[in-house]
N, C-alpha and C. Protein backbone atom coordinates (compact mmCIF):
# COMPACT_ATOMS: atom_id res chain seq x y z
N UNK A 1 0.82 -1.18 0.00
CA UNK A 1 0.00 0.00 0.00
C UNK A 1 0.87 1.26 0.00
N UNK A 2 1.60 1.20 0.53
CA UNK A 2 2.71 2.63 0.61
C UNK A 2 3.46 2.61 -0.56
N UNK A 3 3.64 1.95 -1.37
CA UNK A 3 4.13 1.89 -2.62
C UNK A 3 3.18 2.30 -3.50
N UNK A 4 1.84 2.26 -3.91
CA UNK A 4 0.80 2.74 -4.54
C UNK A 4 0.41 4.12 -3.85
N UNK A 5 0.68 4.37 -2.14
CA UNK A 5 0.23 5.89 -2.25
C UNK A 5 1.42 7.03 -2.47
N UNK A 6 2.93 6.12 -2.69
CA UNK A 6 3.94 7.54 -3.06
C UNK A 6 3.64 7.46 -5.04
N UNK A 7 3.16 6.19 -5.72
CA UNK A 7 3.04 6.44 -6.62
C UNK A 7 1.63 7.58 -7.41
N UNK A 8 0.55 7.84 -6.29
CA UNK A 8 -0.28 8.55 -6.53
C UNK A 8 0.30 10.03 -6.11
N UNK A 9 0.95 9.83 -5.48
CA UNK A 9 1.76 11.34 -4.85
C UNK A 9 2.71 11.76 -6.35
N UNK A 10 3.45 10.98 -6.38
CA UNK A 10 4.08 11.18 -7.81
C UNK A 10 3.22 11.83 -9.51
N UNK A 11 2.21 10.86 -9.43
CA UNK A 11 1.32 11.10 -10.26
C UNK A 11 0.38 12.32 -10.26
N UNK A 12 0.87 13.25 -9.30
CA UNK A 12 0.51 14.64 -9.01
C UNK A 12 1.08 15.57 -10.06
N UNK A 13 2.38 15.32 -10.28
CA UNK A 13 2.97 16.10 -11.40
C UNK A 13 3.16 15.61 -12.57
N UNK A 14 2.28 14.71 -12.87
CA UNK A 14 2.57 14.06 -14.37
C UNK A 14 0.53 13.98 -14.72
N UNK A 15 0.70 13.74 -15.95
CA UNK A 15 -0.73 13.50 -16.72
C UNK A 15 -1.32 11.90 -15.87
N UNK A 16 -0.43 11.10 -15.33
CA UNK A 16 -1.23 9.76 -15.53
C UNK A 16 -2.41 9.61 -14.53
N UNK A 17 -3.61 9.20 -14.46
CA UNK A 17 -4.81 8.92 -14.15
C UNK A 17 -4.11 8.37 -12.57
N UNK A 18 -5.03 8.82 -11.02
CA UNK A 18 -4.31 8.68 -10.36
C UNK A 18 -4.73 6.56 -9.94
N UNK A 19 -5.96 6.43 -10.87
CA UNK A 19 -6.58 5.03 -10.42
C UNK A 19 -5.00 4.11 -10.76
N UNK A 20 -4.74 4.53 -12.12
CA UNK A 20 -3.15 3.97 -13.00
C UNK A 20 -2.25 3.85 -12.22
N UNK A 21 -2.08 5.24 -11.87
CA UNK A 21 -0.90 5.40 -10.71
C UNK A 21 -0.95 4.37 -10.08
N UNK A 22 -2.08 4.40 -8.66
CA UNK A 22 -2.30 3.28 -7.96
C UNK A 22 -1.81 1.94 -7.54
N UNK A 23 -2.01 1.56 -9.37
CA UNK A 23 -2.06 0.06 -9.65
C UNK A 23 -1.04 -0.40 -10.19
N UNK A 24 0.11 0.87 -10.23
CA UNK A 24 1.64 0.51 -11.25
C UNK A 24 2.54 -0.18 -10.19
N UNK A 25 2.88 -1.31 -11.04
CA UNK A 25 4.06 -2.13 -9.88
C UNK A 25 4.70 -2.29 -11.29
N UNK A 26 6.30 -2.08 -11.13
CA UNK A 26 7.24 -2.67 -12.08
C UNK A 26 7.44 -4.13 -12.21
N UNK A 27 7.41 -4.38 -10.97
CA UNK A 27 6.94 -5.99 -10.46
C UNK A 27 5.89 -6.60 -11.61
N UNK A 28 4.94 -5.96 -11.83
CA UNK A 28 3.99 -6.64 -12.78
C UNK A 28 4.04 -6.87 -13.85
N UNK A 29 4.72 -5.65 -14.49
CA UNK A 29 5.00 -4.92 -15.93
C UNK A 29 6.19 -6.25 -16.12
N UNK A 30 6.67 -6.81 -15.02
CA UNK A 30 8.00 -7.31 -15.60
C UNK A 30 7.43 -9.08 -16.05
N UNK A 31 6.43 -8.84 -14.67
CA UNK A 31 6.32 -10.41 -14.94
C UNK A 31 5.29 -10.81 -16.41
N UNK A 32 4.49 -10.20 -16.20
CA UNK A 32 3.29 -9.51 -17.32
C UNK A 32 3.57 -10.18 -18.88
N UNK A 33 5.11 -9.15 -18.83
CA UNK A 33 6.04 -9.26 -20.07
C UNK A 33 6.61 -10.70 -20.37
N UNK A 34 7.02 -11.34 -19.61
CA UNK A 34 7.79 -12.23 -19.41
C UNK A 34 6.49 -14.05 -20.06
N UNK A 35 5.39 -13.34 -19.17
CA UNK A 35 4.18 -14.83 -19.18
C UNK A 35 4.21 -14.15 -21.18
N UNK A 36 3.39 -13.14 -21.44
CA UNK A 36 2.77 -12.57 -22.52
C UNK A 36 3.95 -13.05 -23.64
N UNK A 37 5.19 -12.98 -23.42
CA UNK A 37 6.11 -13.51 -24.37
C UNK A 37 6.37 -14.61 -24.61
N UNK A 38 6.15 -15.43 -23.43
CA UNK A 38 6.39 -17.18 -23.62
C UNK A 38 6.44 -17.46 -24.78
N UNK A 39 5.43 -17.18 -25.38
CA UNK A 39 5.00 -18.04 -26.29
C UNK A 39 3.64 -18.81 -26.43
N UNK A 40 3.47 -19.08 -24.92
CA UNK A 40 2.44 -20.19 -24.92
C UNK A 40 0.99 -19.78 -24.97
N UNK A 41 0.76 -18.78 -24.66
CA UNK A 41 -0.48 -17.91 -24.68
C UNK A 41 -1.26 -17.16 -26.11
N UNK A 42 -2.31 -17.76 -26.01
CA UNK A 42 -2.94 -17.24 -27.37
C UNK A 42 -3.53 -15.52 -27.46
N UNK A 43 -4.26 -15.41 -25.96
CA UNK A 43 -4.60 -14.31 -25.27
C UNK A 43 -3.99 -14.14 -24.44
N UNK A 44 -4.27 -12.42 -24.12
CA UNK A 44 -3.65 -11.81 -22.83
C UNK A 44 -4.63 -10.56 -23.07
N UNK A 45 -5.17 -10.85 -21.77
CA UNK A 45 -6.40 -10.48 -20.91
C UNK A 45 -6.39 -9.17 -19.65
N UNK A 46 -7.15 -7.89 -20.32
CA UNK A 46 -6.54 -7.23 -19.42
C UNK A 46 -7.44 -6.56 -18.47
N UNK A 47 -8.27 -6.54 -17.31
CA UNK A 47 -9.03 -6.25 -16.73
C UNK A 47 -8.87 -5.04 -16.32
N UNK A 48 -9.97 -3.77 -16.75
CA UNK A 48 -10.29 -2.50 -16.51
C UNK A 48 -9.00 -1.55 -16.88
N UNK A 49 -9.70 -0.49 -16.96
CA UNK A 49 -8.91 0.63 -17.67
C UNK A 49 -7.00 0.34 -16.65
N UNK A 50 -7.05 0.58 -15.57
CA UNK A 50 -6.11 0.75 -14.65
C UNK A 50 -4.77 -0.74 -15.42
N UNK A 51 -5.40 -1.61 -16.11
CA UNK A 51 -4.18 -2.63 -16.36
C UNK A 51 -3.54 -2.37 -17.65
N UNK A 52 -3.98 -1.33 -18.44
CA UNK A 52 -3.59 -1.26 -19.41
C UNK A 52 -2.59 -0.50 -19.83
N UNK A 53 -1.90 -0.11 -18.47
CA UNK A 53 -0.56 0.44 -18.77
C UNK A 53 0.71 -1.06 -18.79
N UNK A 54 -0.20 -2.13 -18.51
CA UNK A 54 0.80 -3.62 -18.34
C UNK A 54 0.91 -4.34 -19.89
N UNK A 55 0.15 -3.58 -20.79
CA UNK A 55 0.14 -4.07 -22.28
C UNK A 55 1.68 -4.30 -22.74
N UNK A 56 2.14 -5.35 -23.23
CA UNK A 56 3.50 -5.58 -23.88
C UNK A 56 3.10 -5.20 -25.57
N UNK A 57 4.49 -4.70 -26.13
CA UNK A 57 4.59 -3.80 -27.04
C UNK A 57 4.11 -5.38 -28.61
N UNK A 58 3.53 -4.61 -29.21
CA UNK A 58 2.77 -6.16 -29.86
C UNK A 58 4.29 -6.86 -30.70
N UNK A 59 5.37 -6.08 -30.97
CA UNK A 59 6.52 -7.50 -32.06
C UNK A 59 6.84 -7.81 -30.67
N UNK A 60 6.79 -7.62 -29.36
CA UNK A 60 7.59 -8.24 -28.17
C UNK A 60 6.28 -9.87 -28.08
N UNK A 61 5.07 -9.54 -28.56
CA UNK A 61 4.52 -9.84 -28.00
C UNK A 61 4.12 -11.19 -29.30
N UNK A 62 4.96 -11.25 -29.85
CA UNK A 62 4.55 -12.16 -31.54
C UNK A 62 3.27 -11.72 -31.81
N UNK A 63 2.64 -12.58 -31.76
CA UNK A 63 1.30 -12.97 -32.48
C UNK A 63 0.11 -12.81 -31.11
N UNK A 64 0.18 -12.59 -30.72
CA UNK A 64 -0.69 -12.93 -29.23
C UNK A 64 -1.77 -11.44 -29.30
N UNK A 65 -3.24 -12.16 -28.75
CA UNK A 65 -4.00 -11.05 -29.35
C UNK A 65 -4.41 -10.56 -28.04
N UNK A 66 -4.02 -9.04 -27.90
CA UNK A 66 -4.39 -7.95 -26.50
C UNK A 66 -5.88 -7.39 -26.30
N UNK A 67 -6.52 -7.83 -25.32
CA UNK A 67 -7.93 -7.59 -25.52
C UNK A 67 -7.86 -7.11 -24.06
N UNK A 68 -8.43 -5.88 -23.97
CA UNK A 68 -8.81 -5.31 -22.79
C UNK A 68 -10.24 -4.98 -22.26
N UNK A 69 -10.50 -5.24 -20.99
CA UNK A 69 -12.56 -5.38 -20.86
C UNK A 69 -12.28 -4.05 -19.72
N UNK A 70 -12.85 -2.67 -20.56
CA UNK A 70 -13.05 -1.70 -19.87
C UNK A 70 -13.97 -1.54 -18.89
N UNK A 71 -14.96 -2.48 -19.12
CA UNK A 71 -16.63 -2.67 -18.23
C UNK A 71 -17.10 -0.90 -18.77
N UNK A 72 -16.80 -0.11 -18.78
CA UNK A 72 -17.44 1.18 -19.29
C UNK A 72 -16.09 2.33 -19.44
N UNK A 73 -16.77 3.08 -19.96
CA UNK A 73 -16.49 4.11 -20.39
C UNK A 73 -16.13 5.46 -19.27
N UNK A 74 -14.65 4.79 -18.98
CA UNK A 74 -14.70 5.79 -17.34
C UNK A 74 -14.47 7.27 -16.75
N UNK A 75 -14.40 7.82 -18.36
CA UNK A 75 -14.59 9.59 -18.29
C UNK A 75 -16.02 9.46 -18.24
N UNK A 76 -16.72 9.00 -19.14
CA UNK A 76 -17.98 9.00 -18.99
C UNK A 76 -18.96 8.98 -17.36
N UNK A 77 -18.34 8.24 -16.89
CA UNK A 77 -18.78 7.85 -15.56
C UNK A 77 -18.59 8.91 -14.53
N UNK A 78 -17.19 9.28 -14.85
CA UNK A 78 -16.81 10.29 -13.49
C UNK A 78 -16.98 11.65 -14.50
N UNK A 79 -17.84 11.75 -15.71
CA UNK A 79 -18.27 12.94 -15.74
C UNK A 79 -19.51 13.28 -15.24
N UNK A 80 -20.66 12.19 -15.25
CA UNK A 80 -21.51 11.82 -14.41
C UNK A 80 -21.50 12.14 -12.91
N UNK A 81 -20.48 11.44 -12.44
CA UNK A 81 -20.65 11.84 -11.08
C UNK A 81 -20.01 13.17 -10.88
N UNK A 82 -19.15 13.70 -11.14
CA UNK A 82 -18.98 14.92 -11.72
C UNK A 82 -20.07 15.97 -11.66
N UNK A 83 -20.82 16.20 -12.16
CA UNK A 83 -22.36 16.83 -11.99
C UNK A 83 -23.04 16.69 -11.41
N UNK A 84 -23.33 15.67 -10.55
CA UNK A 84 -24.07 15.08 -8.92
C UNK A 84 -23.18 15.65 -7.55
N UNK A 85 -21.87 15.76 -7.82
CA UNK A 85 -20.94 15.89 -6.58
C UNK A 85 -21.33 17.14 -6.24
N UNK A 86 -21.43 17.21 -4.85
CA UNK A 86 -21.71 18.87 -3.65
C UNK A 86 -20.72 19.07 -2.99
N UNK A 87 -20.02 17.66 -2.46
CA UNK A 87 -18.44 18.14 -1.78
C UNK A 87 -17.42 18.88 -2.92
N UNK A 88 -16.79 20.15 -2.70
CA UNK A 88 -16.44 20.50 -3.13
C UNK A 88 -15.10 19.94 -3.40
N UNK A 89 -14.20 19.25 -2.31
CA UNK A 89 -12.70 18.70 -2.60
C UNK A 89 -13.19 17.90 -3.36
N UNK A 90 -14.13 16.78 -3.14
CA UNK A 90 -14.76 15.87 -3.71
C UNK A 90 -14.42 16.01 -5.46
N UNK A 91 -15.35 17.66 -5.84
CA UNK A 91 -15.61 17.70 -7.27
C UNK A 91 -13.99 18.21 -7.63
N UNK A 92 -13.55 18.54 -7.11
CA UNK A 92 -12.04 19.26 -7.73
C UNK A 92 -11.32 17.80 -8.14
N UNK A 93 -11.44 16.87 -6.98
CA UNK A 93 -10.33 15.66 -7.63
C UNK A 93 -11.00 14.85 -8.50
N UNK A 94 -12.72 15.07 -8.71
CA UNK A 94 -13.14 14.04 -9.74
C UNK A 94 -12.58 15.28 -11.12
N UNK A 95 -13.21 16.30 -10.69
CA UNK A 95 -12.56 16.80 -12.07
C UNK A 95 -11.09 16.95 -12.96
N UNK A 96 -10.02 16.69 -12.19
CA UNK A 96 -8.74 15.96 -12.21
C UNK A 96 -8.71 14.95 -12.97
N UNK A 97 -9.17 14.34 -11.98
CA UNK A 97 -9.09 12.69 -12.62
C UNK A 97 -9.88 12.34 -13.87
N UNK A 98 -11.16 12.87 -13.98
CA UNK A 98 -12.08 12.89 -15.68
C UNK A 98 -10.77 13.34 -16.75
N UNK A 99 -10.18 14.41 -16.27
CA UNK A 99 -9.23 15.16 -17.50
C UNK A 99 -7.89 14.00 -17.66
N UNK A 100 -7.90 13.37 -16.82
CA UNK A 100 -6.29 12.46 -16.65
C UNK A 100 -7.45 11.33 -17.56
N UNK A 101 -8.10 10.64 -17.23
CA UNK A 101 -8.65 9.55 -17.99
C UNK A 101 -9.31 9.78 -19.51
N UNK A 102 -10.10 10.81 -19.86
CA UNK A 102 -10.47 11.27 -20.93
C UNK A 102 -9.05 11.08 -21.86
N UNK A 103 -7.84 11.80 -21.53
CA UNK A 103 -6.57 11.69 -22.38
C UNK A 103 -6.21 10.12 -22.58
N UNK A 104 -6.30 9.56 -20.85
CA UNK A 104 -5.52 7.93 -20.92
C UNK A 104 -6.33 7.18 -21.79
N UNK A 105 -7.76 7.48 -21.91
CA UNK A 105 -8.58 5.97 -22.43
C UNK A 105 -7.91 5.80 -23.78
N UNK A 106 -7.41 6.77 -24.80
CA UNK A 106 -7.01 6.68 -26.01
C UNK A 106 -6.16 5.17 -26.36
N UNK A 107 -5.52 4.74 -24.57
CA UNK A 107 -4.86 3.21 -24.82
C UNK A 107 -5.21 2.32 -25.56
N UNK A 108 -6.74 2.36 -25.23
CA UNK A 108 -7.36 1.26 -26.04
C UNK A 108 -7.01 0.92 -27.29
N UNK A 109 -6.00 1.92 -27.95
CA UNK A 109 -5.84 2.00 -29.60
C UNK A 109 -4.73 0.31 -29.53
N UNK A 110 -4.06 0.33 -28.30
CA UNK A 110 -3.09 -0.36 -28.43
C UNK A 110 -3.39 -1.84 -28.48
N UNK A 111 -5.06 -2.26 -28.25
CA UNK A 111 -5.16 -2.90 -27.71
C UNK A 111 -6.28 -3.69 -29.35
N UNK A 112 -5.98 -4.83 -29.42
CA UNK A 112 -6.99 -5.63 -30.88
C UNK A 112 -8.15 -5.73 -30.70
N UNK A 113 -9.06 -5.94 -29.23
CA UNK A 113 -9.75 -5.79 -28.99
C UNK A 113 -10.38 -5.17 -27.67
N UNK A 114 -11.50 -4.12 -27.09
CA UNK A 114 -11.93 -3.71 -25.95
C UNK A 114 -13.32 -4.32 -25.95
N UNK A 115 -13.76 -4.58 -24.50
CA UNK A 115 -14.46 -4.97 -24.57
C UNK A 115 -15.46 -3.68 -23.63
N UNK A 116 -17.11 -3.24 -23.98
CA UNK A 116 -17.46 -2.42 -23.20
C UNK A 116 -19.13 -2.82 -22.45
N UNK A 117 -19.63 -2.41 -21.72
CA UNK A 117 -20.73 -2.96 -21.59
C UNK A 117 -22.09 -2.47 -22.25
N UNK A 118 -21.74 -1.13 -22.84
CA UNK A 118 -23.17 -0.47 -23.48
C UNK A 118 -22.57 -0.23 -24.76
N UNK A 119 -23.45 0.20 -25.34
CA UNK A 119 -23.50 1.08 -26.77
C UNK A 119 -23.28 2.50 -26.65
N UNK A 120 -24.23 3.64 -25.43
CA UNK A 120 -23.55 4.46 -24.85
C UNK A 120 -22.30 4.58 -25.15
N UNK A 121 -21.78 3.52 -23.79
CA UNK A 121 -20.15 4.12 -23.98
C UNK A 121 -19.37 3.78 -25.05
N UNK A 122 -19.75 2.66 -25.74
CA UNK A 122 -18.81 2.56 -27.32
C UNK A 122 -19.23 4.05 -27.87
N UNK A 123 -19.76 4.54 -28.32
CA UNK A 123 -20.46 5.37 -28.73
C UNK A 123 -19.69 7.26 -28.61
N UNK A 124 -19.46 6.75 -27.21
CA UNK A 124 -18.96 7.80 -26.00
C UNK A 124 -17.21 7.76 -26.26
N UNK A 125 -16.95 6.79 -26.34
CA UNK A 125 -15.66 6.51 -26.57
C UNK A 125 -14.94 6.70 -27.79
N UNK A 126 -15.53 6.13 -29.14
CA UNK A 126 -15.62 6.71 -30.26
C UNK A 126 -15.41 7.76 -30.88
N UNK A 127 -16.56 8.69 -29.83
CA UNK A 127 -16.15 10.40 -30.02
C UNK A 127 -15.32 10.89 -29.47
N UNK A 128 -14.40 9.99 -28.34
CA UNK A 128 -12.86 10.67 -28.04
C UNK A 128 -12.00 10.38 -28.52
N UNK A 129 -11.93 9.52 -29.92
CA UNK A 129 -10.93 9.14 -30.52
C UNK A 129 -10.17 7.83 -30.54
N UNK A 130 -11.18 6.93 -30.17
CA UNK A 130 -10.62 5.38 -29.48
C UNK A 130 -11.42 4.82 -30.88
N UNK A 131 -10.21 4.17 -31.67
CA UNK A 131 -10.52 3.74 -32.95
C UNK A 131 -10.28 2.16 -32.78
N UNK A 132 -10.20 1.63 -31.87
CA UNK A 132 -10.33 0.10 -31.67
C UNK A 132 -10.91 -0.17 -31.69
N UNK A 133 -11.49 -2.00 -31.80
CA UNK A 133 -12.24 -2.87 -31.93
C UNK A 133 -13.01 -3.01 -30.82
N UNK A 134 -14.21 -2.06 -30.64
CA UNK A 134 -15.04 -1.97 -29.50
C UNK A 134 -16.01 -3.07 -29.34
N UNK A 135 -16.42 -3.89 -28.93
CA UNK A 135 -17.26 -4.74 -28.59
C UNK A 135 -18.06 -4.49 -27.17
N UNK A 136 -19.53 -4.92 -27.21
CA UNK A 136 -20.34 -4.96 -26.72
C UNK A 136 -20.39 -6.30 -26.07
């Protein structure tokens, strides 16, 4: 845990989404790389926006197909709550964080397939410039 909250502290002076921040272990990225290259894997499976900074670069990665399951569209969401919020610190760090994720979701480009749960947010996503293979 103290390793994910100096990396959100860090992520104060840089663009990256602080959920990303969070969830960055080099530890992962290394091992990540290491399974995804074997060889032996047809897929590599990446659960919610926050893992998709663990994507291996696709010639590292041969042939192996990168599919990431966003479950939604998560500027969308925290622009939503965004407009409901009354705590004021509250709305300052959602509004932060909407502007850090709106830029990050563009990952998805990296990725052969995303997976999303509405049409909405394919839809939503689309119009920010996420030209991947969106699935419903």
């Amino acid at each position: 845990m103290f390793e994910s909250c100096l990396n959100v502290l860090k992520a104060i002076f840089v663009s990256l989404p602080f959920q990303v921040a969070w969830y960055r272990s080099k530890g992962m990225k290394k091992k990540i790389n290491e399974l995804v290259c074997s060889g032996i894997y047809d897929v590599a499976y990446f659960h919610l926006i926050r893992t998709a900074q663990y994507i291996p670069e696709q010639k590292a990665a041969k042939s192996i197909l990168r599919v990431i399951d966003f479950t939604d569209a998560v500027s969308l969401y925290l622009s939503r709550f965004f407009s409901i919020e009354r705590n004021p610190l509250k709305k300052i760090f959602l509004g932060i964080e909407k502007k850090r994720i709106e830029k990050y979701e563009i990952v998805a480009n990296k990725f052969d397939a995303v997976f999303i749960c509405s049409e909405v947010d394919r839809e939503y996503l689309k119009q920010k410039g996420v030209k991947a293979d969106i699935r419903i």
